[in-house]
Protein backbone atom coordinates (compact mmCIF):
# COMPACT_ATOMS: atom_id res chain seq x y z
CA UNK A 1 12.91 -26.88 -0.58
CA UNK A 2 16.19 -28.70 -2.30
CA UNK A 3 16.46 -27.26 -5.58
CA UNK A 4 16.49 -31.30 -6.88
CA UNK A 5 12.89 -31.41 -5.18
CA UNK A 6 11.08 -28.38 -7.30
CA UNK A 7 10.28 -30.41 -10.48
CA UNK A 8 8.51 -32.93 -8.83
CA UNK A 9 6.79 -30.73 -6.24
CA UNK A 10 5.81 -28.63 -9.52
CA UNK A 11 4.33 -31.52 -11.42
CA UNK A 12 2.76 -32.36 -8.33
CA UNK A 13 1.47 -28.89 -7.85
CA UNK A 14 0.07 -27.81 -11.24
CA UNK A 15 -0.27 -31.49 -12.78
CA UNK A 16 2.09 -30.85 -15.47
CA UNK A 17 5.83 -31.12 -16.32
CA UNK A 18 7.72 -28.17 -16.22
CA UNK A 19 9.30 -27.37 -19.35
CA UNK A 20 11.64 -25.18 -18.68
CA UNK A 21 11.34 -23.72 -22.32
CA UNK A 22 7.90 -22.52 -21.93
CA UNK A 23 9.53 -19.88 -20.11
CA UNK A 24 12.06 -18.63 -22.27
CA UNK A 25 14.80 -20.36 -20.88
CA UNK A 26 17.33 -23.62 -21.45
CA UNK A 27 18.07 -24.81 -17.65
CA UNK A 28 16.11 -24.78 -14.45
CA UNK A 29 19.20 -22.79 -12.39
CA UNK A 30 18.86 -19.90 -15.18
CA UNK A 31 15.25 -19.43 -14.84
CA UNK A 32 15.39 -19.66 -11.10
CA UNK A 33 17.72 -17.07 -11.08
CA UNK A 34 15.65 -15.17 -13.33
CA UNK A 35 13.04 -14.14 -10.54
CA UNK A 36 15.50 -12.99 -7.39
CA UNK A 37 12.55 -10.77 -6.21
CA UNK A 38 10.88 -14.11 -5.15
CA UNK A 39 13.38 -16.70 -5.26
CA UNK A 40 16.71 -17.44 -3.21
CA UNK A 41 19.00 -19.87 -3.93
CA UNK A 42 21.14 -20.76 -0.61
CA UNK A 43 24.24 -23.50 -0.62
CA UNK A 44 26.03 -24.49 -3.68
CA UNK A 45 26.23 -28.08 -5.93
CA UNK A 46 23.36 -30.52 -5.00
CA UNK A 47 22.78 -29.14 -1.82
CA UNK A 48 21.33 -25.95 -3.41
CA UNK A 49 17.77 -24.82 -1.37
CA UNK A 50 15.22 -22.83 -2.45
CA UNK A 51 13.47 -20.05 0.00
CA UNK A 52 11.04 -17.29 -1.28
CA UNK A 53 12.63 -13.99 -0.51
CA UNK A 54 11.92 -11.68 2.41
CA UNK A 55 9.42 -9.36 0.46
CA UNK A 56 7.65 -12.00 -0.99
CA UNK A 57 7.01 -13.94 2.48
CA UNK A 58 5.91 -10.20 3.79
CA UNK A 59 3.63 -10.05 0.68
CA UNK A 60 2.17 -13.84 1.14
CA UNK A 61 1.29 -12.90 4.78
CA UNK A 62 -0.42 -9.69 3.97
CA UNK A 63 -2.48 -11.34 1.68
CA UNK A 64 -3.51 -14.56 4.24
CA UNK A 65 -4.20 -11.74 6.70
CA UNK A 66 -6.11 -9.76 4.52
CA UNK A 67 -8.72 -12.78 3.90
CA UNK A 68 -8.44 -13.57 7.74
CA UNK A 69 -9.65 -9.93 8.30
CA UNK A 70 -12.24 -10.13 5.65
CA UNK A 71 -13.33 -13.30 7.05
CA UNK A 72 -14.57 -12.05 10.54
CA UNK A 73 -17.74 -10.47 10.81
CA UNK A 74 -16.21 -7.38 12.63
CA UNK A 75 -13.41 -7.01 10.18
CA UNK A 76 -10.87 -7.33 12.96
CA UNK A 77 -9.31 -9.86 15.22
CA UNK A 78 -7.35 -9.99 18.54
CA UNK A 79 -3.84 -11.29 18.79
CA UNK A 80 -5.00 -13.58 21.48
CA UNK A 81 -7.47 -14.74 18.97
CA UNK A 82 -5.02 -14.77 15.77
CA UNK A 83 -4.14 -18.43 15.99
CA UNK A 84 -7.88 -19.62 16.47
CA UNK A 85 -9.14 -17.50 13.63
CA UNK A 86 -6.43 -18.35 11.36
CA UNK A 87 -7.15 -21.94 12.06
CA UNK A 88 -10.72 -21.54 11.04
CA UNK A 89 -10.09 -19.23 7.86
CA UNK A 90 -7.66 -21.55 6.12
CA UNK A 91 -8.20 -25.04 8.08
CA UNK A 92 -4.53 -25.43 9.15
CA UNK A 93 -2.43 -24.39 12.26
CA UNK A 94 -0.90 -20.98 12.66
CA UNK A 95 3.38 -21.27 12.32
CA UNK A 96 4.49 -17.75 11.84
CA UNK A 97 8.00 -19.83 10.38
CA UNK A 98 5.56 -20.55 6.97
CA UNK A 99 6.56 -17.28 6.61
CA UNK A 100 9.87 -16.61 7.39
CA UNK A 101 9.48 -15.08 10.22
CA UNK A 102 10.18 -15.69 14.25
CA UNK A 103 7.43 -13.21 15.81
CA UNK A 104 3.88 -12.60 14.69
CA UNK A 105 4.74 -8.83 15.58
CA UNK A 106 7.80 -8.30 13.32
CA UNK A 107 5.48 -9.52 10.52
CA UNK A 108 2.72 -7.17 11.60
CA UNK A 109 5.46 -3.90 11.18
CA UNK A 110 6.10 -5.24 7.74
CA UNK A 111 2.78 -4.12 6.90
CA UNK A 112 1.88 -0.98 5.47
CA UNK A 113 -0.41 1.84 7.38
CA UNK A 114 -2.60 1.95 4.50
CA UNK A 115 -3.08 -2.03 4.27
CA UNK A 116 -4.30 -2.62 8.43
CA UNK A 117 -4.35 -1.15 11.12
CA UNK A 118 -3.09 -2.00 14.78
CA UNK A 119 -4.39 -0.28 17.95
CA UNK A 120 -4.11 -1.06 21.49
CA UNK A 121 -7.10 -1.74 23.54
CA UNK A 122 -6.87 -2.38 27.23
CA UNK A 123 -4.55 -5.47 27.32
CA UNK A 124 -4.58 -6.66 23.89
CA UNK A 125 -3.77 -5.52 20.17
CA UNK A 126 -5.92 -5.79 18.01
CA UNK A 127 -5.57 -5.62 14.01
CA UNK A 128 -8.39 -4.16 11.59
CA UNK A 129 -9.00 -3.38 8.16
CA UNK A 130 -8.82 0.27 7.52
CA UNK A 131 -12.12 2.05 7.81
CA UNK A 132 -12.81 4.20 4.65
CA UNK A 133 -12.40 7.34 6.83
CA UNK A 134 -9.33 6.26 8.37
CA UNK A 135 -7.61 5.69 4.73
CA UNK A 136 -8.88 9.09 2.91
CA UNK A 137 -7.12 10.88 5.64
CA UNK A 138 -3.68 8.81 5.37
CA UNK A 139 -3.83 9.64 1.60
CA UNK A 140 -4.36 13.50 2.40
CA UNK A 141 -1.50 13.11 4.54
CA UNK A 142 0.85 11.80 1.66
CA UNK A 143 -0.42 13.97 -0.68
CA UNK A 144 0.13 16.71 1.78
CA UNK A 145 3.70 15.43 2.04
CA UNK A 146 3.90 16.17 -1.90
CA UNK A 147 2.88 19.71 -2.22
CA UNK A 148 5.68 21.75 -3.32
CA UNK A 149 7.05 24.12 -0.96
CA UNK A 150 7.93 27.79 -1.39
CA UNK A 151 10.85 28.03 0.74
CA UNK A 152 14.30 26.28 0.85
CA UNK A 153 13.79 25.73 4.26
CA UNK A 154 11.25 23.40 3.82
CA UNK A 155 8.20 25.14 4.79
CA UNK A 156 4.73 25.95 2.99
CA UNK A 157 2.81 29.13 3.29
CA UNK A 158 -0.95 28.56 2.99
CA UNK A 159 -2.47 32.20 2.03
CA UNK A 160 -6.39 31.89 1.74
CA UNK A 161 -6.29 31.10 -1.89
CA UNK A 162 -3.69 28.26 -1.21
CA UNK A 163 -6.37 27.07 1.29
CA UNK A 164 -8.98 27.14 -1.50
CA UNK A 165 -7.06 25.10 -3.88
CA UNK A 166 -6.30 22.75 -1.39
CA UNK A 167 -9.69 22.17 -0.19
CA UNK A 168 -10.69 22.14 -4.06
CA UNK A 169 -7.80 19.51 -4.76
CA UNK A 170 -8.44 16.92 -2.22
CA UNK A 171 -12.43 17.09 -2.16
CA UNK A 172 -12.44 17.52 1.88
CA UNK A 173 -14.79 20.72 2.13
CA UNK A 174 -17.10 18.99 3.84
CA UNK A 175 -18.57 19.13 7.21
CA UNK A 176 -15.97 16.30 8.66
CA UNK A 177 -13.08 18.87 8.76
CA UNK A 178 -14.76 22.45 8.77
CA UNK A 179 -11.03 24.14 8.74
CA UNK A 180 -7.67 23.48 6.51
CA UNK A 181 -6.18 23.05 10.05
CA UNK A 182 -8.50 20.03 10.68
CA UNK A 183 -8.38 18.58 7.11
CA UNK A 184 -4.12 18.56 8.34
CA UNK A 185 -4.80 17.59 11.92
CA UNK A 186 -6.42 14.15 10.62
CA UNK A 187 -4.35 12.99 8.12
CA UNK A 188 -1.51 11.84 10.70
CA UNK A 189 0.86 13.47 8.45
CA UNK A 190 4.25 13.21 9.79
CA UNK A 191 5.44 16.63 11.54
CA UNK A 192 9.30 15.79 10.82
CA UNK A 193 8.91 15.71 7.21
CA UNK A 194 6.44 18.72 6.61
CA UNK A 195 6.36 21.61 7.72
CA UNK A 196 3.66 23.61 8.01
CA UNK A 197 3.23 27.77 8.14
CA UNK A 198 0.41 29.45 8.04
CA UNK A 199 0.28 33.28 6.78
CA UNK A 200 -3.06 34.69 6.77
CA UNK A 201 -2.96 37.81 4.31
């Protein structure tokens, strides 16, 4: 959007002037360089543009996504079928360039593990909200990833009382992991960053 363009389209927008002053600030340039988290400014003079930043495109289309999700009854939706359920969820046509973007795929690996997930089935992808089980063992994993270790090498020795704790700490005693070594095994924690040594004393 041209820079001279934004007072209108706000008026427009929220039926009000912008006052500038409201927000602490004496002239429109200052207070639009008051937010560079969401705002760029590209060009110089009159022929200034305004584009919301990379992270806060990433973080509009993880929110549209989110409701897409929520909106199907299975709580999932095939890429071939992205364009016709976004369509129906917000009554427009799918342009992956509304968010700043060239590839609905790059925008997908912008998205966190812990916000959807992607999985392959026979010739498709498909993206999904996190099942409950799928996100309490991604959040054993990073807290796994946390636990101090004991040696400057990076490793950490589980003795049985360690196990105890651990089992007491996260709340995963149960019968969906009946060892420590299961509890690890499905958490997806990542093997380059931890790990793991087992001493049984």
């Amino acid at each position: 959007m041209p820079i001279s363009k934004f007072i209108p389209a706000y008026h427009h927008h929220y039926a009000k002037q912008c006052r500038v002053s409201d927000y602490g600030y004496s002239k429109l340039l200052e207070l639009l360089e008051a937010v560079p988290h969401v705002l760029q400014i590209l060009g110089m003079g009159t022929k200034r543009l305004l584009t919301l930043t990379h992270r806060a495109q990433v973080k509009r289309f993880t929110q549209d996504l989110l409701k897409l999700l929520k909106f199907q009854a299975s709580k999932q939706v095939a890429i071939t079928d992205f364009m016709q359920a976004y369509h129906w969820c917000f009554s427009r046509d799918w342009r992956v360039l509304d968010y700043g973007m060239c590839d609905l795929m790059d925008l997908l690996a912008e998205i966190p593990d812990t916000t959807i997930t992607i999985t392959h089935q026979d010739l498709d992808t498909v993206i999904s909200v996190p099942k409950r089980g799928e996100m309490r063992s991604l959040c054993m994993g990073l807290r796994v990833c946390n636990i101090p270790v004991t040696s400057p090498k990076g490793f950490c020795i589980f003795r049985g009382y360690c196990s105890s704790v651990l089992f007491w700490e996260f709340g995963e005693s149960n019968k969906n992991f009946a060892t420590l070594m299961g509890l690890i095994s499905g958490s997806w924690i990542n093997y380059q960053r931890v790990v793991l040594s087992f001493s049984y004393i």
